[in-house]
PDB file of N, CA and C in Angstrom:
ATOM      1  N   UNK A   1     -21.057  34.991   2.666  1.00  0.00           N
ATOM      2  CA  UNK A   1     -22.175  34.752   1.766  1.00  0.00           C
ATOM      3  C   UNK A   1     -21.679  34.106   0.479  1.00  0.00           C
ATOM      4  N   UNK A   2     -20.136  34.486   0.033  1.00  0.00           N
ATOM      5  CA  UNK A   2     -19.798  34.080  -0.742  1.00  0.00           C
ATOM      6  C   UNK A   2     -19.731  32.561  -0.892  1.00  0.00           C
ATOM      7  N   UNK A   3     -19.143  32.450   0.127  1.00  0.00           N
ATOM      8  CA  UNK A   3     -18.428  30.403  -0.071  1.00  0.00           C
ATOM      9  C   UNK A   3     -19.711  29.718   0.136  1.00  0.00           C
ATOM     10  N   UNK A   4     -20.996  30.416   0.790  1.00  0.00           N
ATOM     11  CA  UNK A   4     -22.221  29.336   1.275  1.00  0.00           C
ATOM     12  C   UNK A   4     -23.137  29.670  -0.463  1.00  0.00           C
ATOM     13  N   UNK A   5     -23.181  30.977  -1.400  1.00  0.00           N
ATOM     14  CA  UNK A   5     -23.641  30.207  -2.483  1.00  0.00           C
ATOM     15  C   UNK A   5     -22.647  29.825  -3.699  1.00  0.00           C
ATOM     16  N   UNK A   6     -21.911  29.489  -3.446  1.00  0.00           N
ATOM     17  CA  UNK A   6     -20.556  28.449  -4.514  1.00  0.00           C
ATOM     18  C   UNK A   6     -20.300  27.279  -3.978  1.00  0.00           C
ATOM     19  N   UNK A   7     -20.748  27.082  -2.434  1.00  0.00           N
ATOM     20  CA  UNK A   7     -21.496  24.945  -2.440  1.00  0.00           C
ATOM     21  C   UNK A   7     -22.909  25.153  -2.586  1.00  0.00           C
ATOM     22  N   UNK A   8     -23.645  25.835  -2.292  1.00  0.00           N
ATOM     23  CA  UNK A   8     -25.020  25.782  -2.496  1.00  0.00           C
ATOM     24  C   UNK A   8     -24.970  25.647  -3.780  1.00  0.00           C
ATOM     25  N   UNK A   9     -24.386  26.366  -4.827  1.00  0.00           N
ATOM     26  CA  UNK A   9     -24.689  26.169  -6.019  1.00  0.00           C
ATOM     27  C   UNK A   9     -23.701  25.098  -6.877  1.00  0.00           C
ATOM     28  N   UNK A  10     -23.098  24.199  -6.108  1.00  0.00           N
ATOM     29  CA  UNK A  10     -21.940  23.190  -6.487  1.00  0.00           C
ATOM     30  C   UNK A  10     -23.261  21.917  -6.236  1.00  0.00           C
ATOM     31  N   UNK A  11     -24.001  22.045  -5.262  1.00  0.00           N
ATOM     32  CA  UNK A  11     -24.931  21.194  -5.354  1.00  0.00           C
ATOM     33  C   UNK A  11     -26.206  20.867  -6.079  1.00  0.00           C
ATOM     34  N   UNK A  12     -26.169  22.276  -6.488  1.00  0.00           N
ATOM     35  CA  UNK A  12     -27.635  21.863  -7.112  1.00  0.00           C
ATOM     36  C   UNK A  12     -27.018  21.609  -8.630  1.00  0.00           C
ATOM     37  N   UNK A  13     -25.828  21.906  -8.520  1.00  0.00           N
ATOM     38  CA  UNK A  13     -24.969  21.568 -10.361  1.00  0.00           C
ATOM     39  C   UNK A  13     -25.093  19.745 -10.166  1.00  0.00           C
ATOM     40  N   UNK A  14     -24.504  19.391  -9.450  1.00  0.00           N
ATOM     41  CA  UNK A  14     -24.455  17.909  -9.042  1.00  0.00           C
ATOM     42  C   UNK A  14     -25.922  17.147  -9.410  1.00  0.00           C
ATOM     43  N   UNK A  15     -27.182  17.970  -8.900  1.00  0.00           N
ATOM     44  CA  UNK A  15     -28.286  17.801  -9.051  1.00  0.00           C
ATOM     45  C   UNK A  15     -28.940  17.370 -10.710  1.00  0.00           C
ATOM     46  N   UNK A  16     -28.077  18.316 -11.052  1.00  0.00           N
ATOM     47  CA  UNK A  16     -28.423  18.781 -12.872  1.00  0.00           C
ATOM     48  C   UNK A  16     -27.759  17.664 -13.289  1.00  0.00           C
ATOM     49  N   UNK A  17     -26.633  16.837 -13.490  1.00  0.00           N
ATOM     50  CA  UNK A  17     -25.714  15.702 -13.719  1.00  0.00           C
ATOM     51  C   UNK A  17     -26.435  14.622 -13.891  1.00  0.00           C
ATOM     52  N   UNK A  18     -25.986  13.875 -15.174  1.00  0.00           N
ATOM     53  CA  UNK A  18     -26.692  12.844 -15.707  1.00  0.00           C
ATOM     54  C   UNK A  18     -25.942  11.301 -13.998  1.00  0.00           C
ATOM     55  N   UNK A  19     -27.234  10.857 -14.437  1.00  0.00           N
ATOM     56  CA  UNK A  19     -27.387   9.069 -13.884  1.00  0.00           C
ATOM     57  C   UNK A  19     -25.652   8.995 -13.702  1.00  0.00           C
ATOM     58  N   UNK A  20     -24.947   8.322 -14.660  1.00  0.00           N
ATOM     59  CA  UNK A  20     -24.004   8.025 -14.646  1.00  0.00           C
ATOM     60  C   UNK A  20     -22.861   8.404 -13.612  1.00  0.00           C
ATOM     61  N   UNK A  21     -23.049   9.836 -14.072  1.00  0.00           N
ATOM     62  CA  UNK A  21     -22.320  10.722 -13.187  1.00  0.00           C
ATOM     63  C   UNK A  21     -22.188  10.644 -11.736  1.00  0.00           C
ATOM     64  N   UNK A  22     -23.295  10.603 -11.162  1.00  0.00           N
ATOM     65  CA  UNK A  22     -23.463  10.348  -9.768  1.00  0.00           C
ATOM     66  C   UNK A  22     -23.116   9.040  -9.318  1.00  0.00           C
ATOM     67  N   UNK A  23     -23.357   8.356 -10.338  1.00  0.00           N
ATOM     68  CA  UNK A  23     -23.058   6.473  -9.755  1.00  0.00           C
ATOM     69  C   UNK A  23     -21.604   6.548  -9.863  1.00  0.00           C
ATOM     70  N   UNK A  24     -20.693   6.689 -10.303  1.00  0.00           N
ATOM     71  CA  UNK A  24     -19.472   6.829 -10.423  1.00  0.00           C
ATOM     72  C   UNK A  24     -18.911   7.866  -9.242  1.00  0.00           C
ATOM     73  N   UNK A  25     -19.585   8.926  -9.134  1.00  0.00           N
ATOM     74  CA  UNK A  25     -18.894   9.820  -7.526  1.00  0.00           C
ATOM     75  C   UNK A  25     -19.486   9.263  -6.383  1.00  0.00           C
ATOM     76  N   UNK A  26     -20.641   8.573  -6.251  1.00  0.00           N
ATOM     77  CA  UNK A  26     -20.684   7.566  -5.467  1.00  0.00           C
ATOM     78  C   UNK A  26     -20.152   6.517  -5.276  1.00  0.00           C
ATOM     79  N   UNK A  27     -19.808   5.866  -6.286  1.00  0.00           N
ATOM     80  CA  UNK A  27     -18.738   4.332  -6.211  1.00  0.00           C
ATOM     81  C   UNK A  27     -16.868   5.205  -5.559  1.00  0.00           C
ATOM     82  N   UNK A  28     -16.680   6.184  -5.975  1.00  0.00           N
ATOM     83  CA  UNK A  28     -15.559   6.885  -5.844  1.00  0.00           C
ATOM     84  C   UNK A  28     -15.406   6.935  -4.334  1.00  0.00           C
ATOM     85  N   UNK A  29     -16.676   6.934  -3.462  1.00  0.00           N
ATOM     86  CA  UNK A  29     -16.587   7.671  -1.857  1.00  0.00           C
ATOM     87  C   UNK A  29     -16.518   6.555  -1.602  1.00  0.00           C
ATOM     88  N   UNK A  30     -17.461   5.568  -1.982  1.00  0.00           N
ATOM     89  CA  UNK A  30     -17.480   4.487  -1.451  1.00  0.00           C
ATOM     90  C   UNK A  30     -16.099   3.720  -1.343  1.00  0.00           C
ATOM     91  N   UNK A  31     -15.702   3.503  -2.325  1.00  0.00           N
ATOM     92  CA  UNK A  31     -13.867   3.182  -2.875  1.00  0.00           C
ATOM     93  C   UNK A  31     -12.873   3.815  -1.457  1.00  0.00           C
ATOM     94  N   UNK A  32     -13.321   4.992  -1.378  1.00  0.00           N
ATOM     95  CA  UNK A  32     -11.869   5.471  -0.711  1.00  0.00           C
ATOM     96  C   UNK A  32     -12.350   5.598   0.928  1.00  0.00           C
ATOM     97  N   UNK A  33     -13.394   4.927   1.239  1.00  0.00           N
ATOM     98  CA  UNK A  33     -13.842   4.442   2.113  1.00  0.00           C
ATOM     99  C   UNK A  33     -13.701   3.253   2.565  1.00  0.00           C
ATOM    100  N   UNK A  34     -13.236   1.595   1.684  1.00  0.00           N
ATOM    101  CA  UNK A  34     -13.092   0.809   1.742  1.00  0.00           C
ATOM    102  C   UNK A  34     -11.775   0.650   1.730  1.00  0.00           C
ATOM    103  N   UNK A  35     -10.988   1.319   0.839  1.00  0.00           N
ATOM    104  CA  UNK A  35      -9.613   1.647   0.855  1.00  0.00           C
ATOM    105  C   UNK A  35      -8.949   2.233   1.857  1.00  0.00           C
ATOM    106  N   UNK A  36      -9.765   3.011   2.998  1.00  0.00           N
ATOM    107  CA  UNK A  36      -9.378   3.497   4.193  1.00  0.00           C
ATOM    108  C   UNK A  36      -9.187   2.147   4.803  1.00  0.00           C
ATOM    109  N   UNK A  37     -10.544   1.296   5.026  1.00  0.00           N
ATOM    110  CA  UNK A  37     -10.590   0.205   5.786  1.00  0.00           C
ATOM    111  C   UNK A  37      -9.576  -0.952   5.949  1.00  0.00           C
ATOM    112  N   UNK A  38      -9.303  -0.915   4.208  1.00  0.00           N
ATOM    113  CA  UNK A  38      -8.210  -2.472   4.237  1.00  0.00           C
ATOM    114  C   UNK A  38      -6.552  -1.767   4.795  1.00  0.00           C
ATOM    115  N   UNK A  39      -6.191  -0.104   4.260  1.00  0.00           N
ATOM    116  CA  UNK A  39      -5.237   0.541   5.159  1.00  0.00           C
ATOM    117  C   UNK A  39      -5.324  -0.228   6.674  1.00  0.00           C
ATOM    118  N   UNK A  40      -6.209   0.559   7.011  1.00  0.00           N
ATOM    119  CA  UNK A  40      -6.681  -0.060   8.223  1.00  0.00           C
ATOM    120  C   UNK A  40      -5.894  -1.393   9.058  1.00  0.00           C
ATOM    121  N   UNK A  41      -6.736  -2.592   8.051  1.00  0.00           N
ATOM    122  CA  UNK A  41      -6.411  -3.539   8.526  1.00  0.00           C
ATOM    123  C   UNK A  41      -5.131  -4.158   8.118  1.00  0.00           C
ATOM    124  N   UNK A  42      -4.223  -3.606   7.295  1.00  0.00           N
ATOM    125  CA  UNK A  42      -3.192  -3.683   6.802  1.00  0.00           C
ATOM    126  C   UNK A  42      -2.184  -3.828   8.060  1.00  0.00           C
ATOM    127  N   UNK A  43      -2.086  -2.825   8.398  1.00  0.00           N
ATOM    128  CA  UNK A  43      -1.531  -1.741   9.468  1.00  0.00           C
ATOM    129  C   UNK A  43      -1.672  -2.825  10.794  1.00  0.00           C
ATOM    130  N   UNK A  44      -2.540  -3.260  10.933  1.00  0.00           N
ATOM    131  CA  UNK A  44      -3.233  -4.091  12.178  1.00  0.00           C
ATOM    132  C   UNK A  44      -2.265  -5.394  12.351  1.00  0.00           C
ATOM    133  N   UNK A  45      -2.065  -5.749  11.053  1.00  0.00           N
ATOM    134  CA  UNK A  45      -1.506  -7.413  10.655  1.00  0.00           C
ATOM    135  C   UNK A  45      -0.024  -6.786  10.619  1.00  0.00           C
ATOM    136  N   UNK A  46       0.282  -5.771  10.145  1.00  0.00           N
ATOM    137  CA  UNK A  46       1.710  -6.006   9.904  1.00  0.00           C
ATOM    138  C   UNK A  46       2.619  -4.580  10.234  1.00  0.00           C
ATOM    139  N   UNK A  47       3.609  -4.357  10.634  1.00  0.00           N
ATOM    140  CA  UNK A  47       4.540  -3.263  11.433  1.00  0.00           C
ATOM    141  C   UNK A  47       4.285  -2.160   9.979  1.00  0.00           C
ATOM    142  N   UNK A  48       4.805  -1.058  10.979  1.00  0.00           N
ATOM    143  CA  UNK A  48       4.651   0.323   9.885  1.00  0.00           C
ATOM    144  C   UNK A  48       5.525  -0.168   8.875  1.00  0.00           C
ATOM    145  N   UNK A  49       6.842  -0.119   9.422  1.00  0.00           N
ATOM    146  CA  UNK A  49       7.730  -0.040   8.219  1.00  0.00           C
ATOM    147  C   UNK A  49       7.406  -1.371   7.224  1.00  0.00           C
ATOM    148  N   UNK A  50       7.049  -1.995   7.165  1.00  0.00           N
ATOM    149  CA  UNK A  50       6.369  -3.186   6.235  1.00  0.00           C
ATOM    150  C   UNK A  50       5.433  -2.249   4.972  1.00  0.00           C
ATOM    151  N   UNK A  51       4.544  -2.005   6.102  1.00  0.00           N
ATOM    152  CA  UNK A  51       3.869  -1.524   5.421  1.00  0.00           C
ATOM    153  C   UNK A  51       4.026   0.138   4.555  1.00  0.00           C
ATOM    154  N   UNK A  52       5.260   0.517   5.198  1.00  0.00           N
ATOM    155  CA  UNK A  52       6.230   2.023   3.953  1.00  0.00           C
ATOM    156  C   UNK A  52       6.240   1.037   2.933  1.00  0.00           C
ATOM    157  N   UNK A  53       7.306   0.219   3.359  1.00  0.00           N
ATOM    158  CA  UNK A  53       8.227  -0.557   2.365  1.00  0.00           C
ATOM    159  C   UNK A  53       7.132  -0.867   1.118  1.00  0.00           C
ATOM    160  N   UNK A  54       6.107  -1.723   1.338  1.00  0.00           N
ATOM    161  CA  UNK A  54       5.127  -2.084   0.611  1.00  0.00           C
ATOM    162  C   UNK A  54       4.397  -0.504  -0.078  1.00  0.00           C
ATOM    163  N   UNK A  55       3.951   0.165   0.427  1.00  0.00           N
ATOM    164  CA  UNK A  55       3.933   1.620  -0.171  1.00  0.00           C
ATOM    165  C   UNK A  55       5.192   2.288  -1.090  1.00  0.00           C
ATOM    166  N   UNK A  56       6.300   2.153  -0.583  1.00  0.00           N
ATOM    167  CA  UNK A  56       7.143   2.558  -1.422  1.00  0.00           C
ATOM    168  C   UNK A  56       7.745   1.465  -2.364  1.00  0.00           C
ATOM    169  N   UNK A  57       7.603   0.349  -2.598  1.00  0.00           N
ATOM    170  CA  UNK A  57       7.510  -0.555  -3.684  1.00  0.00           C
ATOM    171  C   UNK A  57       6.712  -0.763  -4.850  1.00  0.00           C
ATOM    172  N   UNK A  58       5.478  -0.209  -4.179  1.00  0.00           N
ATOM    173  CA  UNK A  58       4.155  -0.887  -5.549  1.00  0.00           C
ATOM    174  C   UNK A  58       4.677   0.723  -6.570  1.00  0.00           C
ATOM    175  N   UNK A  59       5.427   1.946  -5.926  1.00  0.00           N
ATOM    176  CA  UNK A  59       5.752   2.376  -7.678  1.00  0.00           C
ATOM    177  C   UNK A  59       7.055   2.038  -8.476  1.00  0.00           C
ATOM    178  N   UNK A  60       7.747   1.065  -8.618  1.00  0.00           N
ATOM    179  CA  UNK A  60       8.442   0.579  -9.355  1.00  0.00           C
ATOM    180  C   UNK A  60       7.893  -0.455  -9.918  1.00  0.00           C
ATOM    181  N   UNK A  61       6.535  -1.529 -10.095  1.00  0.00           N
ATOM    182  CA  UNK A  61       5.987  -2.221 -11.183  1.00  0.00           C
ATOM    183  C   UNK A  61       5.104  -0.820 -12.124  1.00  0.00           C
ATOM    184  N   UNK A  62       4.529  -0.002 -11.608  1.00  0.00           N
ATOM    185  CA  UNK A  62       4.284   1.480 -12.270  1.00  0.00           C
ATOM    186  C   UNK A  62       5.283   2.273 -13.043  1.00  0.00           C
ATOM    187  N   UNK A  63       6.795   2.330 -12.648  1.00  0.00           N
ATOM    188  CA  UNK A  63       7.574   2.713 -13.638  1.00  0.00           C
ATOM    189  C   UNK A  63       8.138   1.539 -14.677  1.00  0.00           C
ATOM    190  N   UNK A  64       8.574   0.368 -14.274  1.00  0.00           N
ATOM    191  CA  UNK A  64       8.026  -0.419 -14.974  1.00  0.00           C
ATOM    192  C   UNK A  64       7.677  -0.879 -16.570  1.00  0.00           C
ATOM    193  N   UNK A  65       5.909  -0.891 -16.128  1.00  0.00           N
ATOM    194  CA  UNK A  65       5.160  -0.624 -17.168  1.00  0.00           C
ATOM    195  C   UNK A  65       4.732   0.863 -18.164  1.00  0.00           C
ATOM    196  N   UNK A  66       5.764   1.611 -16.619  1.00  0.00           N
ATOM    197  CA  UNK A  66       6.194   3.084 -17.998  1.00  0.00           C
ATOM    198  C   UNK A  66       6.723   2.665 -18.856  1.00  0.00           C
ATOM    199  N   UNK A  67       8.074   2.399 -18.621  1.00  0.00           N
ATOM    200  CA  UNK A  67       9.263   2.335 -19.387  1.00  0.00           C
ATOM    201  C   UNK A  67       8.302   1.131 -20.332  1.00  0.00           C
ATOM    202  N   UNK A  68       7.769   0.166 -20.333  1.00  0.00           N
ATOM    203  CA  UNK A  68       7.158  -1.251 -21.209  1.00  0.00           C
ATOM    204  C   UNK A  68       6.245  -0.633 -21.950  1.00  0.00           C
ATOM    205  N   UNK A  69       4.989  -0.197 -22.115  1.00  0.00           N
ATOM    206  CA  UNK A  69       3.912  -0.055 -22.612  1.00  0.00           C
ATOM    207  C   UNK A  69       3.925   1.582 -22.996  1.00  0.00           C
ATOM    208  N   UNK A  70       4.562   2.725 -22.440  1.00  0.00           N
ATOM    209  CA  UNK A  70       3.479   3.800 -23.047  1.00  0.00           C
ATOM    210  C   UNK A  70       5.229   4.517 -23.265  1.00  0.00           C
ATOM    211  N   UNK A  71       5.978   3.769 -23.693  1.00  0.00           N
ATOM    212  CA  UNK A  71       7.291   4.671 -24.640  1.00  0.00           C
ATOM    213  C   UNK A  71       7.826   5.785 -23.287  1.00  0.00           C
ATOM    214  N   UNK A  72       7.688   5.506 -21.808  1.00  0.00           N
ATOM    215  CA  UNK A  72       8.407   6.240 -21.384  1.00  0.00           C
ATOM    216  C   UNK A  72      10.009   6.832 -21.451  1.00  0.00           C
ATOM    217  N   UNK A  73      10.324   7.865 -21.630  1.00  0.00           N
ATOM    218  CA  UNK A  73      11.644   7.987 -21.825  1.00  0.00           C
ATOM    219  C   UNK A  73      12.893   7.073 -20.872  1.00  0.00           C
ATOM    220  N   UNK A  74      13.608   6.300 -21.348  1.00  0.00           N
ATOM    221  CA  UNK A  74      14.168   5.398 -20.055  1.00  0.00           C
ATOM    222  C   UNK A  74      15.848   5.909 -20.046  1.00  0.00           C
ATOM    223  N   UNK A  75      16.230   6.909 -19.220  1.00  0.00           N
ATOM    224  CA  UNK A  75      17.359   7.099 -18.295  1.00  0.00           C
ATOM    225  C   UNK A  75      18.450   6.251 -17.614  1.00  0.00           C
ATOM    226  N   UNK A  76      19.372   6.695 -17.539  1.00  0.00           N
ATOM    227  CA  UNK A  76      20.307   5.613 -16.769  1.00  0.00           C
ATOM    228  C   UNK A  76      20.182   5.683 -15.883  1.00  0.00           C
ATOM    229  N   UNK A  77      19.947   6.674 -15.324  1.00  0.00           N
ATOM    230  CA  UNK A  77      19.665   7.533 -13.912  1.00  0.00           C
ATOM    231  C   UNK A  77      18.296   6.562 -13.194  1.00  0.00           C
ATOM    232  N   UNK A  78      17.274   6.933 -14.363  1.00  0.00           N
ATOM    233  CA  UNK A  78      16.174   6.186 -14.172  1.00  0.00           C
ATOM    234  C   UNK A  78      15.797   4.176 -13.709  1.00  0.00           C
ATOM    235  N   UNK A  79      16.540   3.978 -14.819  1.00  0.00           N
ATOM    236  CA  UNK A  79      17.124   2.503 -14.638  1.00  0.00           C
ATOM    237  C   UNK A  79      17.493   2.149 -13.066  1.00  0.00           C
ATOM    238  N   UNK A  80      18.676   3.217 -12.838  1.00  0.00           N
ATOM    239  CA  UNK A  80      19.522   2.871 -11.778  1.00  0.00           C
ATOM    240  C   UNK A  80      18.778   2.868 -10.634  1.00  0.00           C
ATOM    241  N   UNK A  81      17.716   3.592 -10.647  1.00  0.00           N
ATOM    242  CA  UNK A  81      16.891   4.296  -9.613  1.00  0.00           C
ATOM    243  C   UNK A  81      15.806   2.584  -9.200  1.00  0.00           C
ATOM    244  N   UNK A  82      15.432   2.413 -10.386  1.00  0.00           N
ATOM    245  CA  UNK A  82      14.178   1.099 -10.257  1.00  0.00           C
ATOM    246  C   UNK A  82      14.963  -0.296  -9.606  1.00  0.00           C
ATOM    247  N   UNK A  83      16.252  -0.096 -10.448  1.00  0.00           N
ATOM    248  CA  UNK A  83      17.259  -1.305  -9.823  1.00  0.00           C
ATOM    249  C   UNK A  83      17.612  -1.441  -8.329  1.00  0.00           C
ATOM    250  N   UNK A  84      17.634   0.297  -7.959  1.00  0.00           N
ATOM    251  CA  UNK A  84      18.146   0.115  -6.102  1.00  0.00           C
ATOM    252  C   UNK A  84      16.853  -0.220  -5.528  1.00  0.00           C
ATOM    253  N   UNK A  85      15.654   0.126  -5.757  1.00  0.00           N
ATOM    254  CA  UNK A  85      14.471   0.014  -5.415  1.00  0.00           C
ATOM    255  C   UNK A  85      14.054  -1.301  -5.327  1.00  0.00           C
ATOM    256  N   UNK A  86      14.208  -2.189  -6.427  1.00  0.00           N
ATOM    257  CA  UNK A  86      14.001  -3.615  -6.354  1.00  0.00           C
ATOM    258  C   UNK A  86      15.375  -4.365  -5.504  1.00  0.00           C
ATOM    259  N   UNK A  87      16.197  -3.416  -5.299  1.00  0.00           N
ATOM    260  CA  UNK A  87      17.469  -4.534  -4.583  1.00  0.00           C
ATOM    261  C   UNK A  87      16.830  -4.013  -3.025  1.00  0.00           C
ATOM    262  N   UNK A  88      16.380  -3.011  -2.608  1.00  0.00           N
ATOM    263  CA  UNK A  88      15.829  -2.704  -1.767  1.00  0.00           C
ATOM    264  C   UNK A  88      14.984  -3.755  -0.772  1.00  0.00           C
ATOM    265  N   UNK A  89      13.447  -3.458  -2.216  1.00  0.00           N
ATOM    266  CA  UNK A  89      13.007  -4.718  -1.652  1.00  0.00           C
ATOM    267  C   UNK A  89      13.156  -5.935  -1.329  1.00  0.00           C
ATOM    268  N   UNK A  90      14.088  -6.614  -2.057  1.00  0.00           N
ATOM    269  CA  UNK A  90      14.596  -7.807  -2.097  1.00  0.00           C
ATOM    270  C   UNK A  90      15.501  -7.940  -0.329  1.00  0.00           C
ATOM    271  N   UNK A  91      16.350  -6.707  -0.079  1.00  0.00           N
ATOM    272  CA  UNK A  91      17.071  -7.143   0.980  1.00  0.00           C
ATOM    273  C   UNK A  91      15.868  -6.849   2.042  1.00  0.00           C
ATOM    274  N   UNK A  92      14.711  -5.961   2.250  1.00  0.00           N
ATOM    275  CA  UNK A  92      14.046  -6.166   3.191  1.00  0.00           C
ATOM    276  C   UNK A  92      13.689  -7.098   3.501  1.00  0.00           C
ATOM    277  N   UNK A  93      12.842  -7.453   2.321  1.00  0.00           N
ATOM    278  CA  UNK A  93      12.205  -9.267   2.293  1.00  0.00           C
ATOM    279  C   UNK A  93      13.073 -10.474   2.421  1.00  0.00           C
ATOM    280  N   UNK A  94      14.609 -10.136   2.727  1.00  0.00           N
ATOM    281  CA  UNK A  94      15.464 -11.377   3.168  1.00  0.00           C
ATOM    282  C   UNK A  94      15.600 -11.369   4.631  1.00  0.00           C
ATOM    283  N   UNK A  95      15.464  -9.809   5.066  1.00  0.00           N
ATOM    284  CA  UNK A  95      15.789  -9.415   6.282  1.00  0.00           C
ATOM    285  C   UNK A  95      14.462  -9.998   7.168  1.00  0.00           C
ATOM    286  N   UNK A  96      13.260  -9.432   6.991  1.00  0.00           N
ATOM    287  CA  UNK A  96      12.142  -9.619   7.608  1.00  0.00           C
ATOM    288  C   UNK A  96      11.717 -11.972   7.699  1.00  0.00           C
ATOM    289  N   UNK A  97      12.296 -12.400   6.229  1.00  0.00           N
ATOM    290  CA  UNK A  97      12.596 -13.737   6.111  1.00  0.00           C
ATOM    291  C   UNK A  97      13.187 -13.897   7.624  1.00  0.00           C
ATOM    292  N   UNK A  98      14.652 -13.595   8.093  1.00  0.00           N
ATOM    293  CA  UNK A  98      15.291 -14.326   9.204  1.00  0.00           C
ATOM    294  C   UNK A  98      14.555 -13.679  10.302  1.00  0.00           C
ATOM    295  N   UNK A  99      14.365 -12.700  10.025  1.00  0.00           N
ATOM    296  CA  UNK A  99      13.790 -12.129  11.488  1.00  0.00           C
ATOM    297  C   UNK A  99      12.446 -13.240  11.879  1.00  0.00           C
ATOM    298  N   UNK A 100      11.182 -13.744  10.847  1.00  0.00           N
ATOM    299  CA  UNK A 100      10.723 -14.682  11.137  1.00  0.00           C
ATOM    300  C   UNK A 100      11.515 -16.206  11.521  1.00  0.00           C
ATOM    301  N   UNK A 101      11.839 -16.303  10.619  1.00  0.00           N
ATOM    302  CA  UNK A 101      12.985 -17.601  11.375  1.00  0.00           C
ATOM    303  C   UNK A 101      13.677 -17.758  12.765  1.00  0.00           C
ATOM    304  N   UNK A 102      13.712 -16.601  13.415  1.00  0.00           N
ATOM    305  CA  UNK A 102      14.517 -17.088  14.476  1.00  0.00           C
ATOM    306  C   UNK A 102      13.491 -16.393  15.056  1.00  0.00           C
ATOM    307  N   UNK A 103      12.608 -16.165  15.348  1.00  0.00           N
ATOM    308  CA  UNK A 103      11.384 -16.048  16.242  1.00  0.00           C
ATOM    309  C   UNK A 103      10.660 -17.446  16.319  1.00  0.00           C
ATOM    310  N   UNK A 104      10.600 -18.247  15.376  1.00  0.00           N
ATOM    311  CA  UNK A 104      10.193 -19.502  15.320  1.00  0.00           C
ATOM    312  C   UNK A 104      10.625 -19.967  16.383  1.00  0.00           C
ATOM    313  N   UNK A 105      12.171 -19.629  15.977  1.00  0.00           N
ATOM    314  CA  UNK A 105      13.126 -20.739  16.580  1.00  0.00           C
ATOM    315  C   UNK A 105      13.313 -20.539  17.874  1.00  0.00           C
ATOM    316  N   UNK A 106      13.173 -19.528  18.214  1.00  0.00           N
ATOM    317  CA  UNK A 106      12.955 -19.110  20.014  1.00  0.00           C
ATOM    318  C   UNK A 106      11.703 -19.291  20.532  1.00  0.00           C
ATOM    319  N   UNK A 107      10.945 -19.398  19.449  1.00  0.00           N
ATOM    320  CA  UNK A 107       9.485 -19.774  20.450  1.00  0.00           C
ATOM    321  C   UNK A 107       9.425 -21.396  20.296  1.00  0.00           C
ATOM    322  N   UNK A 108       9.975 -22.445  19.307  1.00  0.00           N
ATOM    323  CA  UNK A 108      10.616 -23.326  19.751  1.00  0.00           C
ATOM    324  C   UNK A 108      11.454 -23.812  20.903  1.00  0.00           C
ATOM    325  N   UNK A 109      12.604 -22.751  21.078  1.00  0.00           N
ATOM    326  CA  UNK A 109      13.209 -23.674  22.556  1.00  0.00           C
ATOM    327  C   UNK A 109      12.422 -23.091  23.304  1.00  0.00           C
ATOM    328  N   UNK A 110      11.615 -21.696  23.119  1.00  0.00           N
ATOM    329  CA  UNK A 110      10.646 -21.707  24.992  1.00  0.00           C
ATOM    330  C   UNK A 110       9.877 -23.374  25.227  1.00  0.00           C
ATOM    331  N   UNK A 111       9.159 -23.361  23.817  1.00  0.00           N
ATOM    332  CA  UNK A 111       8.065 -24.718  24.429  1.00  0.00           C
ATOM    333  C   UNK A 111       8.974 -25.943  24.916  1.00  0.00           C
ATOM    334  N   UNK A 112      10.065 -26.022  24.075  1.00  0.00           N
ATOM    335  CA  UNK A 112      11.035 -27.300  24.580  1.00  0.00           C
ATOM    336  C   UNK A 112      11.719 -27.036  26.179  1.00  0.00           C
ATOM    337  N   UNK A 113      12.038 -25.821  26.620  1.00  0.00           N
ATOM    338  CA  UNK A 113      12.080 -25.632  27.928  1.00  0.00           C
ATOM    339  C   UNK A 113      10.843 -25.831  28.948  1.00  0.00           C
ATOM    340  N   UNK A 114       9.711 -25.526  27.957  1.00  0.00           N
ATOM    341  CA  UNK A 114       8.487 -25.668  29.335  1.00  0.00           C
ATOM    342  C   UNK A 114       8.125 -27.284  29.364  1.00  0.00           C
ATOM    343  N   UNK A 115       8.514 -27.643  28.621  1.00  0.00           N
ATOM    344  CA  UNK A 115       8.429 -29.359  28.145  1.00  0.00           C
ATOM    345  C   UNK A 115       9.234 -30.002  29.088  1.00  0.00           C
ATOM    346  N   UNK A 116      10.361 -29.570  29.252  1.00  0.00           N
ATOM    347  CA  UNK A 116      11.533 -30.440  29.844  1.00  0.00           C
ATOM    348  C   UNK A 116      11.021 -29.907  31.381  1.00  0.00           C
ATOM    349  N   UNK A 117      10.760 -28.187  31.864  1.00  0.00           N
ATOM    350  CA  UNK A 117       9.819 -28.417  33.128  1.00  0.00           C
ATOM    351  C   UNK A 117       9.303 -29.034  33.585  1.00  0.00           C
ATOM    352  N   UNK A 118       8.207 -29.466  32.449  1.00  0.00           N
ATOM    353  CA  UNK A 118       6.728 -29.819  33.603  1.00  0.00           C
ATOM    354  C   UNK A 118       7.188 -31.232  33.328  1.00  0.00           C
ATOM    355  N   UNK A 119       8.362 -32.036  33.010  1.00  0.00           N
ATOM    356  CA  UNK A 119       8.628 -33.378  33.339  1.00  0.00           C
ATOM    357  C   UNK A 119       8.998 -33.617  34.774  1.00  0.00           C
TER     358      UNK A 119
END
């Protein structure tokens, strides 16, 4: 009886809540609903680990603009930490670079083999 009137009464509080309020926890569901979606299609276009890598990258422009804009305390430790992170990314994104390149290049000599076939 307990937990059914503490949402019963979580709703009718919601009820009481100015305009604003609601348009904003509505834009919020909506958000992490659309944000499910492009996950989604993220995932679809490109391998998991791409898509870690890209997850575990976007927080080093966030520490970043710690350390730049709001006086975060900046560490050596800390430093050192953002530096392996960006050398990180950098060697994935050289790695995933050749790995496209020589997929090219093998789906190049297939067509030049089916070429020289059907002569």
């Amino acid at each position: 009886v307990g937990l059914y009137e503490d949402i019963w009464g979580s709703w009718l509080h919601l009820f009481k809540m100015p305009l604003t309020f609601k348009l904003v926890l509505a834009s919020t569901g909506i958000n992490s609903v659309l944000m499910f979606l492009a996950t989604v299609w993220c995932l679809e276009r490109v391998s998991g680990s791409t898509y870690s890598m890209v997850g575990a990258l976007n927080k080093i422009p966030i520490a970043i603009i710690g350390f730049a804009f709001f006086n975060s305390p900046t560490t050596k430790m800390g430093l050192l930490g953002v530096s392996i992170g960006l050398l990180g990314g950098i060697v994935f994104t050289l790695a995933k670079l050749n790995e496209m390149k020589e997929a090219i290049r093998r789906s190049a000599q297939r067509k030049d083999a089916r070429a020289k076939a059907n002569q």
